[in-house]
Protein backbone atom coordinates (compact mmCIF):
# COMPACT_ATOMS: atom_id res chain seq x y z
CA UNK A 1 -32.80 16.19 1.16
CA UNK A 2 -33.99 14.17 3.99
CA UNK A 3 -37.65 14.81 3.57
CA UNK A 4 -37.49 14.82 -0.32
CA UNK A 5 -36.45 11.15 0.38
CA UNK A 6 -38.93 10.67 2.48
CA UNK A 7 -41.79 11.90 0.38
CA UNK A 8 -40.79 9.74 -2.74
CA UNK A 9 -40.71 6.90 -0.88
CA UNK A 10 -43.86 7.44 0.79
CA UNK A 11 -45.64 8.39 -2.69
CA UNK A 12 -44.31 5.36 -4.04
CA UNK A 13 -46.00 3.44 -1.04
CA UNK A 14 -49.06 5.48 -1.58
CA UNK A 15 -49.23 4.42 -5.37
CA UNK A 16 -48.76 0.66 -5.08
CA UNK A 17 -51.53 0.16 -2.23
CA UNK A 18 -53.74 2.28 -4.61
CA UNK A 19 -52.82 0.12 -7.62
CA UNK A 20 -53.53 -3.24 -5.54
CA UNK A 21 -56.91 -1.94 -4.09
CA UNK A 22 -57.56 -1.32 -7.66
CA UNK A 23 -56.46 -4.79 -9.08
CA UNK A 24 -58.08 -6.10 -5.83
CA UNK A 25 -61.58 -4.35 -7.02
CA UNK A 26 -61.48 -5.58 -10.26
CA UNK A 27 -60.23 -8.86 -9.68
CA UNK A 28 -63.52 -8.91 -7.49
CA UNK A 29 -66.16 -7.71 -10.05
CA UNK A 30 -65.10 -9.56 -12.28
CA UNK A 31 -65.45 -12.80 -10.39
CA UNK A 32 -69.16 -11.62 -9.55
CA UNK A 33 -69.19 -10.96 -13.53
CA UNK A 34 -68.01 -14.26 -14.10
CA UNK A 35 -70.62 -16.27 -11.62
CA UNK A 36 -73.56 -14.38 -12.79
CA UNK A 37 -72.69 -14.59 -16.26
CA UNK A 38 -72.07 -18.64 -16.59
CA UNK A 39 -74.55 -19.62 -13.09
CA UNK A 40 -74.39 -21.14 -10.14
CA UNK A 41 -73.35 -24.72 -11.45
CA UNK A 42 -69.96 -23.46 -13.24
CA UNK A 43 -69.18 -22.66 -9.22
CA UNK A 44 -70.65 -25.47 -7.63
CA UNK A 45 -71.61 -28.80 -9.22
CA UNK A 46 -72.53 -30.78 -6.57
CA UNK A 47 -74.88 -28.45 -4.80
CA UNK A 48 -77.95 -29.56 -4.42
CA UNK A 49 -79.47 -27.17 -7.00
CA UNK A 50 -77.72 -28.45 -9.64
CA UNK A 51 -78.26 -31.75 -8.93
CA UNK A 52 -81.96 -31.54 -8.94
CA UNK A 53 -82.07 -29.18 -11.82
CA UNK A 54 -80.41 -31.80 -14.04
CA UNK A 55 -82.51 -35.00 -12.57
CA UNK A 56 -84.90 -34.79 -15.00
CA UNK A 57 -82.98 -36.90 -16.93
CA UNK A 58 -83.50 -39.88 -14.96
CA UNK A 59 -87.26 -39.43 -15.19
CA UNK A 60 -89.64 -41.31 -17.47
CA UNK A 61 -93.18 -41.75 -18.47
CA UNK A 62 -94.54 -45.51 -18.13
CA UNK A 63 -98.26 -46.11 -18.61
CA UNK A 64 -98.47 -42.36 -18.63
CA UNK A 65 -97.19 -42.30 -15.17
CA UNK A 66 -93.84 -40.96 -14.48
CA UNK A 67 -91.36 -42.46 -13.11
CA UNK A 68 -87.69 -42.82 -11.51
CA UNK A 69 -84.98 -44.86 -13.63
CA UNK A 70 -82.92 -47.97 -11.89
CA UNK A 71 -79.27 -44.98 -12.60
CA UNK A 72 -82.14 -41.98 -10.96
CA UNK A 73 -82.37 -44.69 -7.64
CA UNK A 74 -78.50 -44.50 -7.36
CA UNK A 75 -77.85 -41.53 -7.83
CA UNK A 76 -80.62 -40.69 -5.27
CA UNK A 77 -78.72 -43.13 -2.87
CA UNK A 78 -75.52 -41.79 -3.55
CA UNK A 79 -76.45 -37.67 -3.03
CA UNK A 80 -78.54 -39.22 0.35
CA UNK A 81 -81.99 -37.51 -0.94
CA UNK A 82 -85.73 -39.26 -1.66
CA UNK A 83 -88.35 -37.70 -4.67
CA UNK A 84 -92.11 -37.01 -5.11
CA UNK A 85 -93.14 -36.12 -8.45
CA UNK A 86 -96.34 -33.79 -8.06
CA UNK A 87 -99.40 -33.09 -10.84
CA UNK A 88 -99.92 -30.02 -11.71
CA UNK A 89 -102.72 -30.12 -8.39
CA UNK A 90 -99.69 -30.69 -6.11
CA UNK A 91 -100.97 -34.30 -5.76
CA UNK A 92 -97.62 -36.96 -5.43
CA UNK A 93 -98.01 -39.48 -8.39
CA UNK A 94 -95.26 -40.97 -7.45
CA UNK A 95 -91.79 -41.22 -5.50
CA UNK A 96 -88.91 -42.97 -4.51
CA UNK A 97 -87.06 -43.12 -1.62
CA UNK A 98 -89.34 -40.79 0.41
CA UNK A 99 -89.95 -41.24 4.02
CA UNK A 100 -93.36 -42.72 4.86
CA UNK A 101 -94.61 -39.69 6.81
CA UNK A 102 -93.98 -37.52 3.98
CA UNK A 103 -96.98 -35.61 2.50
CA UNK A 104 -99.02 -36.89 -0.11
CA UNK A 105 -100.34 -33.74 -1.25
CA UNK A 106 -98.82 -29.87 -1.48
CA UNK A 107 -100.43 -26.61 -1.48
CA UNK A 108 -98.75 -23.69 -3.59
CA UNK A 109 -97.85 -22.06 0.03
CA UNK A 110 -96.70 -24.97 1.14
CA UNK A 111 -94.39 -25.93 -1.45
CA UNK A 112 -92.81 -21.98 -1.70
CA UNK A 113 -92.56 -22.74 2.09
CA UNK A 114 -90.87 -25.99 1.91
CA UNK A 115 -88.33 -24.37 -0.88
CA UNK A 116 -87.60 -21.54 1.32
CA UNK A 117 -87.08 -23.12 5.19
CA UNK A 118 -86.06 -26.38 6.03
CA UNK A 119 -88.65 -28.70 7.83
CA UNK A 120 -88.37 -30.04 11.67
CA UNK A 121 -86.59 -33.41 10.40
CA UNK A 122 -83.55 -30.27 8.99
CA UNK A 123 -84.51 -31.84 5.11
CA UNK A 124 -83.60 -29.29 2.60
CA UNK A 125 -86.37 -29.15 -0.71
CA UNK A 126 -85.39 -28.67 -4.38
CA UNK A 127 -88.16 -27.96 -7.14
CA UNK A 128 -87.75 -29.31 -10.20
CA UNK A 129 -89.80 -29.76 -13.95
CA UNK A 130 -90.74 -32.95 -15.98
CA UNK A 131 -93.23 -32.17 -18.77
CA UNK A 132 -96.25 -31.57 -16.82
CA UNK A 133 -94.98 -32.62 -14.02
CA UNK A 134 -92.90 -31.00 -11.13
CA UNK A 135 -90.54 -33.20 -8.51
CA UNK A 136 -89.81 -31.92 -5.13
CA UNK A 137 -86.61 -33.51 -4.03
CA UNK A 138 -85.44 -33.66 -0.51
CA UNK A 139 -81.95 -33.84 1.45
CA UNK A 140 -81.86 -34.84 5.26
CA UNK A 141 -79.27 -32.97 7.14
CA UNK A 142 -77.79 -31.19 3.63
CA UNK A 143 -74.35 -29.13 4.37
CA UNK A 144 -76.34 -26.80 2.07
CA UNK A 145 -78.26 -23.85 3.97
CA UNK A 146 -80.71 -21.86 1.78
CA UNK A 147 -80.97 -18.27 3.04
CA UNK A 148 -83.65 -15.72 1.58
CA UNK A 149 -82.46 -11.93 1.69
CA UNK A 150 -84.79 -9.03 0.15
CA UNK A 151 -81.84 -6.54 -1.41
CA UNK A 152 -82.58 -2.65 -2.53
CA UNK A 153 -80.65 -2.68 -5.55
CA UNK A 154 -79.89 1.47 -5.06
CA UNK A 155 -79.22 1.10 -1.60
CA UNK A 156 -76.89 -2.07 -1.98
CA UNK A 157 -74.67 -0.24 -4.90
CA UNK A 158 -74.96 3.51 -2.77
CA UNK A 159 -73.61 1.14 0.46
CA UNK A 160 -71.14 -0.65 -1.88
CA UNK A 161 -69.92 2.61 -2.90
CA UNK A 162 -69.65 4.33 0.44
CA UNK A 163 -68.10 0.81 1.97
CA UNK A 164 -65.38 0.92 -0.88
CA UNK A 165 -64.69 4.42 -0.46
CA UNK A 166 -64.10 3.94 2.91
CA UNK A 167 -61.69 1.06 2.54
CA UNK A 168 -59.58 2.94 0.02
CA UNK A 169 -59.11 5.75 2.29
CA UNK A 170 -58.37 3.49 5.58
CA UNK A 171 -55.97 1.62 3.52
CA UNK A 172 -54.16 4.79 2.00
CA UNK A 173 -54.03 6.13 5.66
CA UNK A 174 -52.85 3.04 6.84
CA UNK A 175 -49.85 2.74 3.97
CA UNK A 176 -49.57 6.44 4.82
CA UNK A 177 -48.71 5.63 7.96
CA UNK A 178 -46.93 2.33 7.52
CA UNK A 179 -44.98 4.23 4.81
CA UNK A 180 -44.02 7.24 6.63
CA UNK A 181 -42.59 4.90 9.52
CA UNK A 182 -40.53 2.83 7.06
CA UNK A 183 -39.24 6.10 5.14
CA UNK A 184 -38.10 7.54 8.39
CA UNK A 185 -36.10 4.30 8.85
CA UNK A 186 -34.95 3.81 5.18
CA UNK A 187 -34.41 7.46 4.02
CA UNK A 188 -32.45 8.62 7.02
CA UNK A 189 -29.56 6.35 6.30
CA UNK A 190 -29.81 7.02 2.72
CA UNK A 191 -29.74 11.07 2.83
CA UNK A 192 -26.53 10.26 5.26
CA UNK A 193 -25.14 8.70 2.52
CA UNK A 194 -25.73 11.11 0.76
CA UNK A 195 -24.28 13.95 2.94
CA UNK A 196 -21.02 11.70 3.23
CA UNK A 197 -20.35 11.48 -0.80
CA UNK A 198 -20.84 15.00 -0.85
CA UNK A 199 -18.35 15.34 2.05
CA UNK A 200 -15.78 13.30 0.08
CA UNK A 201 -16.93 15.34 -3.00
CA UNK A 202 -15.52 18.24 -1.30
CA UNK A 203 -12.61 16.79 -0.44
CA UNK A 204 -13.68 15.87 3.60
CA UNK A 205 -11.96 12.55 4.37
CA UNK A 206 -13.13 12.26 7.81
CA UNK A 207 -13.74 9.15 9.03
CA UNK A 208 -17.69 9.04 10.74
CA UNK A 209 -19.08 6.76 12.82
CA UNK A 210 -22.82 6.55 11.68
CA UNK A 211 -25.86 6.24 14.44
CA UNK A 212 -28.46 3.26 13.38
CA UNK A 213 -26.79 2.96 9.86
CA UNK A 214 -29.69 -0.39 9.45
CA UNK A 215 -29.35 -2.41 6.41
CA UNK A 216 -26.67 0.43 5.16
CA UNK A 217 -23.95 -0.77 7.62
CA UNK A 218 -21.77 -2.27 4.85
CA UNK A 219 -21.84 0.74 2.53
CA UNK A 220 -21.03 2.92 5.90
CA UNK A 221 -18.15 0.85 6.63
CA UNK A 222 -16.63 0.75 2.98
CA UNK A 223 -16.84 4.54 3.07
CA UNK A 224 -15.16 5.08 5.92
CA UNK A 225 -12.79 2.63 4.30
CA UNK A 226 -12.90 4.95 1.29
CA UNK A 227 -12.48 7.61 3.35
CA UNK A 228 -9.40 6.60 5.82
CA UNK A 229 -7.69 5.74 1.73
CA UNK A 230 -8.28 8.93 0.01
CA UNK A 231 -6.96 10.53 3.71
CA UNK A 232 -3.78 8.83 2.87
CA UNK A 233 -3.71 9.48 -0.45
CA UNK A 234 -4.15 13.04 0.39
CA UNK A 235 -1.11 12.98 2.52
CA UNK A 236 0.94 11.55 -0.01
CA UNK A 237 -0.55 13.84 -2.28
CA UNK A 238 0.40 17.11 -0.21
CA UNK A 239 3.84 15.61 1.00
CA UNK A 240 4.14 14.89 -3.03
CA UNK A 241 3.15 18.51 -3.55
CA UNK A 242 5.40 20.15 -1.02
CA UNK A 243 8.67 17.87 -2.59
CA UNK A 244 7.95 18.82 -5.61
CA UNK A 245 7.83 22.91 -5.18
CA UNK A 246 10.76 22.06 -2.47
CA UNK A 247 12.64 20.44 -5.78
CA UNK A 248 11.60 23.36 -8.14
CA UNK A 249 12.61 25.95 -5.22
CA UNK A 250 16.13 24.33 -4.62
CA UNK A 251 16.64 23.26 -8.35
CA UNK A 252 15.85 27.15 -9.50
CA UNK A 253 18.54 28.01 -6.65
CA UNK A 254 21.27 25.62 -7.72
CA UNK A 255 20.94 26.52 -11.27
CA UNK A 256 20.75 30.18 -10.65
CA UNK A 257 24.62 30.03 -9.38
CA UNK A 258 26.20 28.37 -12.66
CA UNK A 259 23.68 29.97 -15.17
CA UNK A 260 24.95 33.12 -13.61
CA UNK A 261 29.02 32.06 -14.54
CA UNK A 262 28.22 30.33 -17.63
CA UNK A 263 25.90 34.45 -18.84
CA UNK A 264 29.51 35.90 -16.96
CA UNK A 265 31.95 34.02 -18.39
CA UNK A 266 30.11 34.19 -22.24
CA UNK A 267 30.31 38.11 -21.40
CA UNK A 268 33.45 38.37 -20.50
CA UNK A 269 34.85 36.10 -24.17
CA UNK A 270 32.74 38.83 -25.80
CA UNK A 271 35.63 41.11 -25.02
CA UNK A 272 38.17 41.68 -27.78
CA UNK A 273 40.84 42.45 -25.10
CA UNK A 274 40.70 39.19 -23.71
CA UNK A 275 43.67 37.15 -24.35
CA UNK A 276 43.58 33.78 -25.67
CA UNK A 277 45.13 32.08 -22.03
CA UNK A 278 42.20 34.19 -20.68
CA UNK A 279 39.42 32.82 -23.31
CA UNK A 280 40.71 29.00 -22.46
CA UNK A 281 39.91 29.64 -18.59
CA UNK A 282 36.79 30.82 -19.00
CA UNK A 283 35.19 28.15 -22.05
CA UNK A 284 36.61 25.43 -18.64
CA UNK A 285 34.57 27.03 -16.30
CA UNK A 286 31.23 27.72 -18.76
CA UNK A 287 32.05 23.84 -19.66
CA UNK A 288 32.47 22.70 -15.62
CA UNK A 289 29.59 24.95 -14.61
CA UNK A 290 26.86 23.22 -17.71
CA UNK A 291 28.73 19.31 -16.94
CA UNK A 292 27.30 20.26 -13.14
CA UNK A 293 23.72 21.68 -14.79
CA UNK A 294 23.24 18.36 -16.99
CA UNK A 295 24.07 15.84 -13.80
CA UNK A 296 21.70 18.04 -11.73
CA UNK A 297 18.96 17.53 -14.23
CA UNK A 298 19.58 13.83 -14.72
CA UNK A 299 19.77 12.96 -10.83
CA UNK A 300 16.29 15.21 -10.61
CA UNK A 301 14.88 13.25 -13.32
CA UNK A 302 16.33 10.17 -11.77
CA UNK A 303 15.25 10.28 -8.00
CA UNK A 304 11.62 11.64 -9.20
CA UNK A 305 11.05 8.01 -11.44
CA UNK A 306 12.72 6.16 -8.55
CA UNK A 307 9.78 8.06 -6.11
CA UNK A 308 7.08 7.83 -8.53
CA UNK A 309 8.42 3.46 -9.44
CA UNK A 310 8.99 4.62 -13.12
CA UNK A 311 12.00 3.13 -12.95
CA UNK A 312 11.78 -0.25 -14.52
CA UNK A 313 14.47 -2.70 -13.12
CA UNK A 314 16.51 -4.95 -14.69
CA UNK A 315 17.05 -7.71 -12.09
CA UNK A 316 20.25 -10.20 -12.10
CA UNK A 317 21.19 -12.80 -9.70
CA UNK A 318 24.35 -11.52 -8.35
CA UNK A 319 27.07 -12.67 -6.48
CA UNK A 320 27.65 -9.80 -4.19
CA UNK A 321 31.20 -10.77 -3.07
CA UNK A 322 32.70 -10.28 -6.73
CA UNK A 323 30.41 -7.15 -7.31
CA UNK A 324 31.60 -5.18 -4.54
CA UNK A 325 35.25 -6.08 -4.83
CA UNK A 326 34.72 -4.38 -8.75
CA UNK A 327 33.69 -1.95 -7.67
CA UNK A 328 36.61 -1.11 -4.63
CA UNK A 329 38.95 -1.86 -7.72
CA UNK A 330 37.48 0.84 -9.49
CA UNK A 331 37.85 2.80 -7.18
CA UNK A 332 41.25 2.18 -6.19
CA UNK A 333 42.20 2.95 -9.95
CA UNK A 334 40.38 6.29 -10.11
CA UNK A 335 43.00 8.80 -9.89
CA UNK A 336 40.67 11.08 -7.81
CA UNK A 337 40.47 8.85 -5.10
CA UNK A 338 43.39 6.65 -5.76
CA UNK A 339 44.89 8.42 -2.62
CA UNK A 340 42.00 7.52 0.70
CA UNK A 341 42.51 4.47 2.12
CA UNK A 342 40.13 2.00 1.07
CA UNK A 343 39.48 -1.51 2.08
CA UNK A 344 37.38 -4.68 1.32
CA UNK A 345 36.55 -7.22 3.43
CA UNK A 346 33.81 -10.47 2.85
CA UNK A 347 32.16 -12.86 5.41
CA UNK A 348 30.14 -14.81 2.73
CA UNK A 349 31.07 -15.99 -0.39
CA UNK A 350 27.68 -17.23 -1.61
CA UNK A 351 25.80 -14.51 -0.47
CA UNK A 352 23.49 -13.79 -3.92
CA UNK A 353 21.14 -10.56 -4.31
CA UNK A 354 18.57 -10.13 -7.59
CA UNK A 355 19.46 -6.98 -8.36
CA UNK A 356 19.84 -3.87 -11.26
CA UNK A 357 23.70 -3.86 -11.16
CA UNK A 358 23.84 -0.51 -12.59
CA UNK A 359 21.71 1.01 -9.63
CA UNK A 360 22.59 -0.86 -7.12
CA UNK A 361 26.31 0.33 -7.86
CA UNK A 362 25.82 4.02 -8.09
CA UNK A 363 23.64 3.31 -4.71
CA UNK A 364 27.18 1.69 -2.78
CA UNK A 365 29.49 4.59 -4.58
CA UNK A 366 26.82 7.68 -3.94
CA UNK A 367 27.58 6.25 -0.09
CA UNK A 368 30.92 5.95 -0.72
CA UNK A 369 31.91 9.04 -2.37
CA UNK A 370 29.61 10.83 0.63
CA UNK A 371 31.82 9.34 2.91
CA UNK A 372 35.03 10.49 1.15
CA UNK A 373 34.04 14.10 0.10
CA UNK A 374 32.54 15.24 3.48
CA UNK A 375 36.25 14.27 5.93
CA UNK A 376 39.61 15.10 5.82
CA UNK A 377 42.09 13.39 3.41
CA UNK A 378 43.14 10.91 5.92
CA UNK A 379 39.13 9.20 5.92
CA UNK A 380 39.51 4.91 6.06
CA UNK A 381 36.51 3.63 4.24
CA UNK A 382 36.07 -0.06 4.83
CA UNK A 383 33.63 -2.30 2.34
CA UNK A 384 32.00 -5.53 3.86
CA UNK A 385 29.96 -7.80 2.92
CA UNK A 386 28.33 -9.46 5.36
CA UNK A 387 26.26 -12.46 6.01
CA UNK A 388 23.21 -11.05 4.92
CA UNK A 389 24.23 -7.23 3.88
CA UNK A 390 26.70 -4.42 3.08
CA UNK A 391 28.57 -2.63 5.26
CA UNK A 392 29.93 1.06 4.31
CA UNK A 393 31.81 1.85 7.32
CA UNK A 394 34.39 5.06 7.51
CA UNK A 395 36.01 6.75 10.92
CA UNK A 396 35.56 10.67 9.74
CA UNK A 397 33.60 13.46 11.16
CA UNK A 398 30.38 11.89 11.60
CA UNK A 399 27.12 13.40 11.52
CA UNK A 400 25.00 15.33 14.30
CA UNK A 401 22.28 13.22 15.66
CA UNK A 402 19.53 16.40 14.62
CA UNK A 403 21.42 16.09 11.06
CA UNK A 404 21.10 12.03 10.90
CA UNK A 405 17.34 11.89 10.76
CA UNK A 406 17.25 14.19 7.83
CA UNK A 407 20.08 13.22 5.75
CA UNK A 408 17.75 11.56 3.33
CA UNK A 409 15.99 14.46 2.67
CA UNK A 410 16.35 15.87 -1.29
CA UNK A 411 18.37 18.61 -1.22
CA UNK A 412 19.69 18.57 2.28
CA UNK A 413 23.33 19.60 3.46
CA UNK A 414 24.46 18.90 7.23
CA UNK A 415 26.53 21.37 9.00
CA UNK A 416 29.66 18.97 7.86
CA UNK A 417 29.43 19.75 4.03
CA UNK A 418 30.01 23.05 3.88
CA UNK A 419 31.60 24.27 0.97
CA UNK A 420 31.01 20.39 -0.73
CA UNK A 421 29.95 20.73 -4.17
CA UNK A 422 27.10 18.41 -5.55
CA UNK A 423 23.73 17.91 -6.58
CA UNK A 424 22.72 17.29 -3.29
CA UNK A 425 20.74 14.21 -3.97
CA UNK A 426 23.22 11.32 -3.99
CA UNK A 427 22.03 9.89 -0.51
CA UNK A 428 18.36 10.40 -1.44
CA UNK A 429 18.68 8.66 -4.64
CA UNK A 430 20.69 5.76 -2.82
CA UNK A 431 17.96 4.95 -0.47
CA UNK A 432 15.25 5.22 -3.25
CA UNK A 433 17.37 2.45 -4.80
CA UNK A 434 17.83 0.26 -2.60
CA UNK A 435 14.18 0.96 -1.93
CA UNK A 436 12.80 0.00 -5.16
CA UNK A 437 14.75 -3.63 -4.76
CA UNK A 438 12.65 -4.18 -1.89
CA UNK A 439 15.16 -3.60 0.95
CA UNK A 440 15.91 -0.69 3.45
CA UNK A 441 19.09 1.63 4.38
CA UNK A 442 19.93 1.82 8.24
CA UNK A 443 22.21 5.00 8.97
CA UNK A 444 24.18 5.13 12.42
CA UNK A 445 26.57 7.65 13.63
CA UNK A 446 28.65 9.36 16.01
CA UNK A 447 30.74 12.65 16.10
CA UNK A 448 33.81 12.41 15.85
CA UNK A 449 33.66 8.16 15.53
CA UNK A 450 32.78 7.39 12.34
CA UNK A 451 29.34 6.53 10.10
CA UNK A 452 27.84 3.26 9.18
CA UNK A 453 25.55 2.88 6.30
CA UNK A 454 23.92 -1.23 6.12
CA UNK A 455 22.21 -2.48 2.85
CA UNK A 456 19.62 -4.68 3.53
CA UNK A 457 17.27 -6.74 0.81
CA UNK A 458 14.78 -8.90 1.81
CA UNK A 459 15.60 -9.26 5.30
């Protein structure tokens, strides 16, 4: 992939220094086009050339003599040259300006001479035509040079050829080389990049560090950025996974035990010899074992919302003082566990928490009810609310210290619940509510002393 890289980019290279040599050609022929087409005085209109060839207009005949106009002697004055106007014998008839040593008389050799070199005084001679007449004008010390070259047309255009032949192909070498350098720089980065989307393609999150990443640093960075995300995703992703055939695996069990009664028990009223005492006892249990199927459902579809924030919550400012006592009351009035001893006790009256008050009170009585169900009869549960949180306190059993860091876990039992019926998701679903308000459940214990279970939100 590297060198694939490499050779676009160095084709690419290839085809805009061709393209500009050939714009660069053109460009140039038609400028040589363009000067031989319109002359020498559409480039240059102060040369010396042009200003002779267009002083005829200052010249006159006068008593069939010619002669230099008053606007000829200025402009002579002003372009720093002299005249001689010449017969057609090359004998001067007349001038103006001209130095007195100048000649009064010019042979044909003389004058292609004069046109071609400059003299010892460095005066530089322009031929011009009047009528009959010609006009050698003259410039002392001209910034104008005349040089005479004798060209070979077929030798100029075969060296022309050759020279431009030879440019192109330094010039390609040259980009050739200038490209190849470049691509190595530019391409190695970019087939890295490469290699790492395909990496994450594949499902690779490793994080790389990346040797001379160049102009690419940024993009490196935000991959491994990229990359460090979807690694956590991915754990969440597995650990989501693993709950989920962990939920199937212990929801199949649990339901396997009841399904199995409730098929029993609808066997068993099948019978014609059952009596109707008989039939009554068994339509109780299919009814107890299907009430336990349904809450085991709804607390699975319940604590997998809460996990997944489904759960939309309906916030009220409460005052938690009055809440919790309602909900001690209730319990004090429910036959079932009219006979613990349970107590309430407040350190802050004004203590107010935005909360779902349905949640947040089958969070307190899921910890409740766990401490009642898992001791002895004689369990004291004490309620408090505190400055800033609630305290579930009780002086049973307590819970092993290898048992206390998974008692959150979905599904799990400690070595103090045996024979404890339930879903087995009460203290799971607790912390997942008090969770999704934003606060955090802190769990201490000892054997034999007692368990503590604080309710904090927002602090």
């Amino acid at each position: 992939m590297k060198w694939k890289l490499t050779a676009r980019y160095l084709i690419s290279v290839l085809i805009i220094v061709f393209i500009v040599i050939f714009i660069n050609t053109f460009i140039l022929i038609g400028m040589l086009f363009y000067q031989q087409t319109r002359g020498i005085d559409e480039v240059s209109s102060d040369s010396g050339e042009s200003f002779t060839r267009h002083f005829h207009k200052y010249l006159t005949i006068e008593n069939e003599l010619p002669s230099v106009s008053t606007e000829g002697i200025k402009a002579l004055q002003s372009f720093g040259a002299w005249i001689q106007i010449l017969d057609s014998n090359g004998q001067v008839v007349s001038s103006a300006l001209a130095p007195n040593d100048a000649s009064t008389h010019y042979s044909p050799i003389e004058l292609v001479h004069k046109y071609k070199y400059m003299d010892d005084q460095f005066v530089t001679y322009f031929v011009g035509e009047f009528e009959p007449y010609s006009y050698l004008i003259g410039v002392p010390d001209s910034k104008e040079e005349r040089v005479v070259f004798m060209l070979n047309a077929e030798s100029i255009f075969s060296y022309i050829t050759k020279s431009l032949f030879a440019i192109i192909i330094v010039d390609l070498l040259i980009a050739m080389l200038v490209g190849l350098l470049f691509s190595t720089v530019l391409t190695r980065p970019v087939s890295n990049l490469i290699d790492r989307i395909t990496q994450l393609k594949t499902r690779n999150f490793t994080v790389q560090e990346t040797k001379r990443p160049g102009i690419y640093k940024p993009v490196f960075a935000n991959l491994n950025d990229v990359s460090q995300t979807l690694q956590e995703h991915e754990k969440d992703r597995l650990k989501l996974e693993k709950m989920r055939d962990e939920w199937i695996s212990n929801v199949s069990h649990d339901l396997k035990t009841p399904l199995a009664s409730i098929q029993g028990y609808a066997e068993l009223l099948c019978d014609q010899d059952v009596s109707q005492m008989e039939r009554l006892e068994y339509a109780e249990v299919i009814e107890r074992q299907s009430i336990y199927m349904k809450d085991l459902l709804d607390d699975f579809n319940l604590t997998i919302r809460l996990r997944n924030q489904e759960m939309p919550l309906k916030l009220q400012e409460t005052r938690l003082e009055s809440f919790v006592r309602e909900i001690v009351i209730d319990l004090l009035n429910d036959p079932q566990f009219g006979k613990y001893e349970i107590s309430f006790i407040s350190a802050s009256q004004n203590l107010k928490w935005n909360i779902d008050r349905h949640l947040m009170k089958r969070a307190i009585l899921n910890f409740v009810y766990n401490a009642l169900i898992h001791n002895d009869a004689n369990i004291a549960v004490t309620i408090r609310v505190t400055l800033d949180s609630i305290l579930i306190e009780d002086n049973g059993k307590g819970i092993a210290a290898h048992d206390l860091e998974q008692i959150f876990e979905r599904y799990y039992r400690g070595t103090n619940t045996d024979n404890i019926r339930g879903t087995g998701l009460g203290m799971a679903i607790s912390r997942d509510i008090i969770e999704a308000h934003g606060g955090r459940v802190i769990l201490s214990s000892k054997v034999a002393i007692g368990t503590t279970v604080e309710i904090r939100i927002g602090g």
